[in-house]
Protein backbone atom coordinates (compact mmCIF):
# COMPACT_ATOMS: atom_id res chain seq x y z
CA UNK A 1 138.07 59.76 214.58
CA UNK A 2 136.89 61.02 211.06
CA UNK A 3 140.10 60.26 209.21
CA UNK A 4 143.54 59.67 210.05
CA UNK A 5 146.30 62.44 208.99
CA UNK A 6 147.63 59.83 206.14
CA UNK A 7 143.85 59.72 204.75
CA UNK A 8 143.14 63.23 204.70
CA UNK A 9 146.59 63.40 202.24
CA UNK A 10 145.52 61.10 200.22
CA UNK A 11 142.04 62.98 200.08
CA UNK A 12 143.89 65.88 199.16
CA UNK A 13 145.04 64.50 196.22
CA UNK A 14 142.41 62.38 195.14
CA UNK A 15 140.17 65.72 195.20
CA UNK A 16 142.19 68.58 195.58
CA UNK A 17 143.39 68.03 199.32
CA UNK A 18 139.93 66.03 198.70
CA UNK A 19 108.97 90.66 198.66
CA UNK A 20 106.03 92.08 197.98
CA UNK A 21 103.17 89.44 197.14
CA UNK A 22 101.06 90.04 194.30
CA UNK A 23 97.55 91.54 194.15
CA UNK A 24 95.86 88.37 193.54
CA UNK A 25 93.30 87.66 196.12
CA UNK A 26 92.89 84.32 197.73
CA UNK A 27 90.12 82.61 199.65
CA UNK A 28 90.87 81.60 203.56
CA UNK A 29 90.87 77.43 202.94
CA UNK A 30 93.40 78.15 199.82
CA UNK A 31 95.67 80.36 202.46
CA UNK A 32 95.43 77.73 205.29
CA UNK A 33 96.19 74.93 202.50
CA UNK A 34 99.31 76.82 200.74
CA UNK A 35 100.48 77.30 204.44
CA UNK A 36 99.99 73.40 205.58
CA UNK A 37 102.07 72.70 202.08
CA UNK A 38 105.00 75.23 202.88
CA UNK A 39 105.17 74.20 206.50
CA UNK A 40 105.40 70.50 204.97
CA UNK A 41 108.42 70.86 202.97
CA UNK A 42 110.40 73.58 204.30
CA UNK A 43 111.67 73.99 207.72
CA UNK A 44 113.38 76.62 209.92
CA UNK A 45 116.54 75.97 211.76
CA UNK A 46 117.91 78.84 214.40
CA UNK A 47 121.07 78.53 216.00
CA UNK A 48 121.07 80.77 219.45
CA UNK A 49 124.90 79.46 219.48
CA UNK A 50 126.09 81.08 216.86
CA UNK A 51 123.35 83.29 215.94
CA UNK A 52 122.20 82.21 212.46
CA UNK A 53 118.72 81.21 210.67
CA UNK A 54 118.22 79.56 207.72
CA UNK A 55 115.34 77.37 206.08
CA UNK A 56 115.65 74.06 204.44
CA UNK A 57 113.67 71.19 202.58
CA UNK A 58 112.48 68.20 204.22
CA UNK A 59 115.09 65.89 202.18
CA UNK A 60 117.80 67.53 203.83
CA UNK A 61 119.01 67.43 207.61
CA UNK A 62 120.81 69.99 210.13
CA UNK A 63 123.82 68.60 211.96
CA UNK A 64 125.93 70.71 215.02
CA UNK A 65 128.96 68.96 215.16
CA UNK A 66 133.04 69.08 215.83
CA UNK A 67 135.78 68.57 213.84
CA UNK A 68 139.66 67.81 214.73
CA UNK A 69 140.94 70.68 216.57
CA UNK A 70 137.71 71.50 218.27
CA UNK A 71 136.82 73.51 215.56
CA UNK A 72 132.39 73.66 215.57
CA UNK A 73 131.00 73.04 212.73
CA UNK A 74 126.86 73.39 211.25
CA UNK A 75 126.23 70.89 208.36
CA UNK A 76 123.38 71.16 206.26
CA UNK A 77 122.90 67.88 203.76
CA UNK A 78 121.02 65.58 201.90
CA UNK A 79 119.22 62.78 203.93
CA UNK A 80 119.51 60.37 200.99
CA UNK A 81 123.25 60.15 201.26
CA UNK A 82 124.98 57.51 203.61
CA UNK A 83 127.86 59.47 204.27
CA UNK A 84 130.64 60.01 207.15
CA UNK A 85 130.35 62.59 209.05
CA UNK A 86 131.00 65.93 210.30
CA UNK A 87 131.30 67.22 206.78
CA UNK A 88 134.74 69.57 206.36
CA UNK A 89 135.89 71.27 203.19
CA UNK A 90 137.58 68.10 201.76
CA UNK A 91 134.62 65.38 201.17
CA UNK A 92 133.62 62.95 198.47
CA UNK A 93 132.44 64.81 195.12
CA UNK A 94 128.97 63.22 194.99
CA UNK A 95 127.80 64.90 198.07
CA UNK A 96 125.80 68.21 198.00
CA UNK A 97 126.40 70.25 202.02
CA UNK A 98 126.96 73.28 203.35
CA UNK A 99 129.05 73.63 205.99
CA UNK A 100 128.91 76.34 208.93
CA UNK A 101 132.11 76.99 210.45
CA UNK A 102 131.83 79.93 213.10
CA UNK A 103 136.12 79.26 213.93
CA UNK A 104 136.93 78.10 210.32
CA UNK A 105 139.09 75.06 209.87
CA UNK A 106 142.99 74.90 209.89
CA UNK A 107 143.17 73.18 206.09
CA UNK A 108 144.10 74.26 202.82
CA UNK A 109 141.31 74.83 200.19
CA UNK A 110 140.47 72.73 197.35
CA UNK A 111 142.92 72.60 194.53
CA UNK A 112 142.17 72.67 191.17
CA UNK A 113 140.97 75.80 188.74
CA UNK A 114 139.66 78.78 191.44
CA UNK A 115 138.90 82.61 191.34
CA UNK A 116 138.22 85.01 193.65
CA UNK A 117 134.58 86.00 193.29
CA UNK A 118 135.93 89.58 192.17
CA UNK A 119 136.84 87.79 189.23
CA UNK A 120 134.04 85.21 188.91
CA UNK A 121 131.05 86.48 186.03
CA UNK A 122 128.18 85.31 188.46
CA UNK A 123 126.60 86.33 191.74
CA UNK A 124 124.91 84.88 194.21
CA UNK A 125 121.76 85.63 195.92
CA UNK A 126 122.27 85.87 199.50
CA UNK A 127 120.71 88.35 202.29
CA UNK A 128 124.04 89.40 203.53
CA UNK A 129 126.90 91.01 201.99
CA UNK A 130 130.64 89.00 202.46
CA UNK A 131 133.86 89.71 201.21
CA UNK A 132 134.71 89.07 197.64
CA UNK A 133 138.14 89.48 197.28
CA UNK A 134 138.90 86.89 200.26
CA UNK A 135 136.56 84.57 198.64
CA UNK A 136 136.74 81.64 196.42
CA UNK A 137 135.07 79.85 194.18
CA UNK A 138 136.36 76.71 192.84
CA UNK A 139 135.80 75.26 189.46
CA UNK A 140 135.34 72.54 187.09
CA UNK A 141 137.33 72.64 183.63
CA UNK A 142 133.86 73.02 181.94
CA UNK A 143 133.92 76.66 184.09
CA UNK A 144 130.89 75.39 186.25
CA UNK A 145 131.51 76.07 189.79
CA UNK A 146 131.39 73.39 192.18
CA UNK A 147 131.88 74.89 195.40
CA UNK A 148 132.78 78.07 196.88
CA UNK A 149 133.76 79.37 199.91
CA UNK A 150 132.85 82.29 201.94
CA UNK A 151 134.56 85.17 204.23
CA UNK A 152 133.24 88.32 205.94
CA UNK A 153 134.56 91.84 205.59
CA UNK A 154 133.69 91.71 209.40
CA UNK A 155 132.52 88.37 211.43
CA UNK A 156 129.30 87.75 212.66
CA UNK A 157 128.87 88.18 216.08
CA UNK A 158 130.31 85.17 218.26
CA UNK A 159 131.95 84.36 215.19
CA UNK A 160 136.15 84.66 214.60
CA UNK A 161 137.99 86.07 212.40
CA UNK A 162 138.86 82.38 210.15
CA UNK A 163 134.92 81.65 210.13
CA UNK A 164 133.66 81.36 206.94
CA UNK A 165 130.53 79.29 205.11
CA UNK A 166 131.85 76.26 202.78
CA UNK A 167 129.07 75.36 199.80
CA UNK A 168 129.53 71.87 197.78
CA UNK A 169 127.31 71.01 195.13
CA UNK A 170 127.25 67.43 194.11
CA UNK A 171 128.77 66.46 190.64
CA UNK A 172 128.21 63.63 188.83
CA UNK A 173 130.49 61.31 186.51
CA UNK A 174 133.41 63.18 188.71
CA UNK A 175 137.16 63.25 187.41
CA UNK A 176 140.37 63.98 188.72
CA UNK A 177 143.31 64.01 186.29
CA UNK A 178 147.06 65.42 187.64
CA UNK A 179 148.82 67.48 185.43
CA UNK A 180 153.23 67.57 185.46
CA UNK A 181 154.82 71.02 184.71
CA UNK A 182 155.72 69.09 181.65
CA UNK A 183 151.69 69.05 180.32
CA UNK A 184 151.46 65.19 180.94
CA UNK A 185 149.08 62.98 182.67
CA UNK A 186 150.58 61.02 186.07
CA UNK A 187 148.66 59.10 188.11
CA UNK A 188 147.10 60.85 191.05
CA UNK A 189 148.55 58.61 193.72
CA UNK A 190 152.01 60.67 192.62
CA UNK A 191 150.03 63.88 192.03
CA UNK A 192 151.88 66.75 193.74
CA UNK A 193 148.97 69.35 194.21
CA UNK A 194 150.60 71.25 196.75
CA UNK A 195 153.99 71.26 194.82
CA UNK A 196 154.13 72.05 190.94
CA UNK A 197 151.42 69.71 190.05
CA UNK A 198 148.11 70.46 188.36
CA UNK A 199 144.71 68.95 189.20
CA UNK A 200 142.10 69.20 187.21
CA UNK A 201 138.53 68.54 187.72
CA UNK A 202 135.23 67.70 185.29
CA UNK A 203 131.94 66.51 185.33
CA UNK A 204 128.51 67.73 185.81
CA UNK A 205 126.74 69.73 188.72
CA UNK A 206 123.36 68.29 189.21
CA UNK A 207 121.11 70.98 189.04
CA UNK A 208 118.16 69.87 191.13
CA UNK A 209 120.99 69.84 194.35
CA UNK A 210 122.38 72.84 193.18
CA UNK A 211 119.04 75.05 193.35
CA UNK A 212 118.28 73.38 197.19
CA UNK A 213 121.28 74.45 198.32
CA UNK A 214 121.23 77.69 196.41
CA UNK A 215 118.01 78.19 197.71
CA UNK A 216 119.15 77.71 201.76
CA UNK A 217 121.74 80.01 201.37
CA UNK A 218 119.60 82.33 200.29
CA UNK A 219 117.27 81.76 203.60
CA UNK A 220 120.36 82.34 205.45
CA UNK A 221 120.60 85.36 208.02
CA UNK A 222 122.62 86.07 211.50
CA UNK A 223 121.07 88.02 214.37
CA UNK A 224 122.41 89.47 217.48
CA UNK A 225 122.49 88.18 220.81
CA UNK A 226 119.48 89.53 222.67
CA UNK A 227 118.33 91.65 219.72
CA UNK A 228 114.31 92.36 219.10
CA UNK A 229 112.65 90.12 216.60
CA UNK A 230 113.61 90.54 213.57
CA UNK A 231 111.18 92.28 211.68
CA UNK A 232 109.50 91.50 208.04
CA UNK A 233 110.90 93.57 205.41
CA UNK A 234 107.18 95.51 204.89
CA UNK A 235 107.52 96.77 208.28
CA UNK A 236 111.22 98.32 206.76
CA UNK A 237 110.81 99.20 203.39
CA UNK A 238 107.81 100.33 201.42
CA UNK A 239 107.64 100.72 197.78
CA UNK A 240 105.63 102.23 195.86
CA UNK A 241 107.23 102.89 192.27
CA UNK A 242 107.58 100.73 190.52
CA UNK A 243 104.72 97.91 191.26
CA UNK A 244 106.08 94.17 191.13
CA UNK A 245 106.62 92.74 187.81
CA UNK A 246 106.30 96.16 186.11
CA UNK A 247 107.80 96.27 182.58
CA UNK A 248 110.33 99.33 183.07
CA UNK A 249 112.41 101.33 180.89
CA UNK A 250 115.22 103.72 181.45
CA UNK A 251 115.35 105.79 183.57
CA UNK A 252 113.22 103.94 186.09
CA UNK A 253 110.95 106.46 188.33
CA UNK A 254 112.09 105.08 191.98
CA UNK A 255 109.52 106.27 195.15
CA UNK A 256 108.65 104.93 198.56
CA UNK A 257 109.46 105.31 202.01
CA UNK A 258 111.59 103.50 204.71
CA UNK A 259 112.15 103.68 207.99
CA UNK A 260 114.96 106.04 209.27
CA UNK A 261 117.36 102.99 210.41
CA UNK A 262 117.62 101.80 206.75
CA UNK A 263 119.73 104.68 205.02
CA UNK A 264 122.56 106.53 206.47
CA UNK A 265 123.60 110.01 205.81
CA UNK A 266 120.25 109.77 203.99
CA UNK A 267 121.16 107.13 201.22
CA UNK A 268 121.24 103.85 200.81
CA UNK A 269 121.82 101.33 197.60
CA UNK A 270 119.77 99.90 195.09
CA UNK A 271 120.52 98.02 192.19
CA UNK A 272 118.78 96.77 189.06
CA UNK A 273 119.76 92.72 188.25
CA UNK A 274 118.89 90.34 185.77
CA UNK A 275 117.58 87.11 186.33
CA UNK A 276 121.12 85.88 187.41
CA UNK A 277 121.40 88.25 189.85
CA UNK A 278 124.50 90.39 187.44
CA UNK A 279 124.47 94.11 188.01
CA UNK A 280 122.65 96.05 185.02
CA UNK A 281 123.15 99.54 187.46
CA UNK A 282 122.89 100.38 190.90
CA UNK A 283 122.65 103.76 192.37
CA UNK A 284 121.06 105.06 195.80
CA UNK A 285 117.62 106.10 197.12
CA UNK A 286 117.30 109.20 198.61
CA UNK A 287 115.23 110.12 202.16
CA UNK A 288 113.54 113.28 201.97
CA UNK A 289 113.48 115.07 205.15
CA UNK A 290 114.53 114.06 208.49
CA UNK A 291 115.94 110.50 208.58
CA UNK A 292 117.31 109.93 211.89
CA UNK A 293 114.62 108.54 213.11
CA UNK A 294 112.82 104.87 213.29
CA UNK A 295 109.64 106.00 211.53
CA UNK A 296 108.97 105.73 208.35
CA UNK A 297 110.92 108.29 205.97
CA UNK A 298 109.57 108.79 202.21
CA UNK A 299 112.31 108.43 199.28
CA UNK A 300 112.83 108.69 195.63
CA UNK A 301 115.37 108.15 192.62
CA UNK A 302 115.99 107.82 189.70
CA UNK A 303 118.19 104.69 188.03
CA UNK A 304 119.51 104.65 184.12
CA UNK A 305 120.29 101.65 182.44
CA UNK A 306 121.56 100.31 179.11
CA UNK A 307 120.29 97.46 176.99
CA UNK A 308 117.99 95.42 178.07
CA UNK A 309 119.30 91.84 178.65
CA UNK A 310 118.10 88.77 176.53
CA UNK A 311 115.69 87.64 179.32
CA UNK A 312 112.59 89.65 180.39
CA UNK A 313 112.90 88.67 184.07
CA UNK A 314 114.91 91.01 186.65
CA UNK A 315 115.14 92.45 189.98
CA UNK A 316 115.41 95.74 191.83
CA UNK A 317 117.40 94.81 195.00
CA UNK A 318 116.94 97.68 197.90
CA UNK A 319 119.95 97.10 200.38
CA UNK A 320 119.53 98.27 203.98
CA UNK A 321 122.54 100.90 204.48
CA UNK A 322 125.25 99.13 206.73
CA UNK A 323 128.42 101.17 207.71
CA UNK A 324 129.38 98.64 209.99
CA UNK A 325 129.69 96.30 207.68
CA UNK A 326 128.29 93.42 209.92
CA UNK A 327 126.17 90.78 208.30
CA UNK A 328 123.70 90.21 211.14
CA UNK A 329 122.59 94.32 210.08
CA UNK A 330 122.27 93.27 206.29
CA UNK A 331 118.97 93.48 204.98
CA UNK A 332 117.81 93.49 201.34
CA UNK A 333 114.36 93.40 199.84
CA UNK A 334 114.13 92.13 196.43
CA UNK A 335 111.25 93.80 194.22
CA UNK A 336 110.69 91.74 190.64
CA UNK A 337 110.04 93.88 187.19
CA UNK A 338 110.13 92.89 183.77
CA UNK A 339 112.27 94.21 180.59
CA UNK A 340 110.15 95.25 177.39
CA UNK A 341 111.11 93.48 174.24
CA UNK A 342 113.99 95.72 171.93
């Protein structure tokens, strides 16, 4: 068993119910040796049982597991930690997982301060789109987020309805302090969360954790049962204005060509970020011609903006038009430029 019903409580309260490459050239051996290092520390895990991808460092580990309730579960941790698992939603604040849940899990969220990420001022980068009202992201007092959790507008296939993706960065020098509806301190062994109780949270995220696991989810896509291989984004999307790492300026002069599948009735999104991956302006490309078709289709735009933000670095994001609204048919390719100095 991984806890008994009396533990998990007391977890509860304890912890809130507890693109394209550059135009450098390089020489064959340099290739072969940049490949050996890549293939050294990151690795690709495919699940044909739930039809996802993602990559992952070589300090971390993939586990397919069950929890109570037969509910299947994907973790995705550190090697370093001696922990007990399958990993849930409710585990011990010094851990940094993800975990996969294709059925979900029948427990309450994390207590403590929490938004929907409607209302949250960042973004994450991640190659498929999920629903951000049905969301959360749960926070530290500080405003830092320490986890978040993820639902779909519509579930990936062999996926239900409750599935969702739960992300816990590790925090360090971790505190839990219960709050009465009278402003006082109480002990947390009489802490109330799911009553009129307040718990709050503090302490640090560690940021080397945070950008690994940042950094998987980003790797992470779904795929369909029995679908063709899927292809690299070049064989997709082409562009050609503007060239990576250009220093642009309003409007931006927007050209290239995609294959038919990647717009529908003609358009499909685009949107200028900064380096955090916040929307400076978004818009849509435009195919010129015929685009119901799978060969390539040429399109243009043009995208305003208005200040330029404090750092240089930014992105053009091209997202692959998706009516359906499934995430194994996301695809984005991510094109960096560079702001001029006001």
């Amino acid at each position: 068993m991984k806890i008994s019903l009396l533990s998990m409580l007391l977890v509860l309260v304890a912890f809130g119910c507890k693109n394209n490459p550059g135009s450098a050239e390089t020489s064959k051996d340099q290739e072969e040796q940049n490949t050996k290092k890549i293939n050294n520390e990151v690795q690709k895990y495919v699940d044909s049982t739930w039809n996802f991808a993602l990559e992952y460092p070589s300090n971390f580990e993939v586990l397919e597991d069950e929890l109570p309730a037969n509910s299947p579960v994907v973790n995705v941790y550190s090697k370093k930690v001696d922990i007990s698992k399958p990993l849930a939603i409710h585990e011990e604040p010094e851990i940094a997982y993800i975990a996969l849940l294709p059925k979900g899990f029948g427990v309450d969220g994390p207590s403590g301060k929490q938004k929907s990420f409607n209302n949250w001022e960042s973004v994450l980068d991640l190659s498929f789109n999920f629903n951000k009202n049905d969301s959360r992201v749960y926070l530290l007092e500080n405003g830092e987020a320490w986890a978040y959790y993820l639902k779909f507008y519509q579930s990936p296939e062999k996926w239900d309805e409750y599935g969702g993706i739960f992300v816990h960065y590790q925090i360090e020098n971790f505190n839990a302090t219960c709050i009465s509806t009278g402003g006082e301190s109480k002990p947390m062994q009489e802490c109330d969360p799911m009553g009129e109780d307040e718990v709050r949270f503090s302490g640090e995220i560690n940021e080397k954790s945070k950008m690994q696991l940042d950094k998987i989810m980003s790797s992470l896509y779904f795929f369909r049962k029995n679908a063709e291989e899927r292809k690299e984004l070049s064989d997709l999307i082409k562009v050609e204005k503007p060239a990576v790492n250009t220093l642009i300026n309003s409007p931006i002069q927007i050209s290239g060509e995609a294959r038919g599948t990647w717009f529908f009735e003609a358009e499909a999104p685009v949107r200028l970020v900064d380096k955090n991956y916040i929307t400076l302006a978004e818009t849509s490309i435009k195919a010129k011609g015929e685009w119901m078709t799978n060969d390539f289709v040429p399109f243009s735009t043009e995208l305003s903006f208005g200040n330029f933000p404090e750092d240089k670095k930014g992105y053009l994001i091209f997202e692959k038009s998706n009516a359906s609204g499934k995430p194994e048919l996301d695809r984005k390719f991510t094109l960096p430029v560079r702001f001029p100095s006001e």
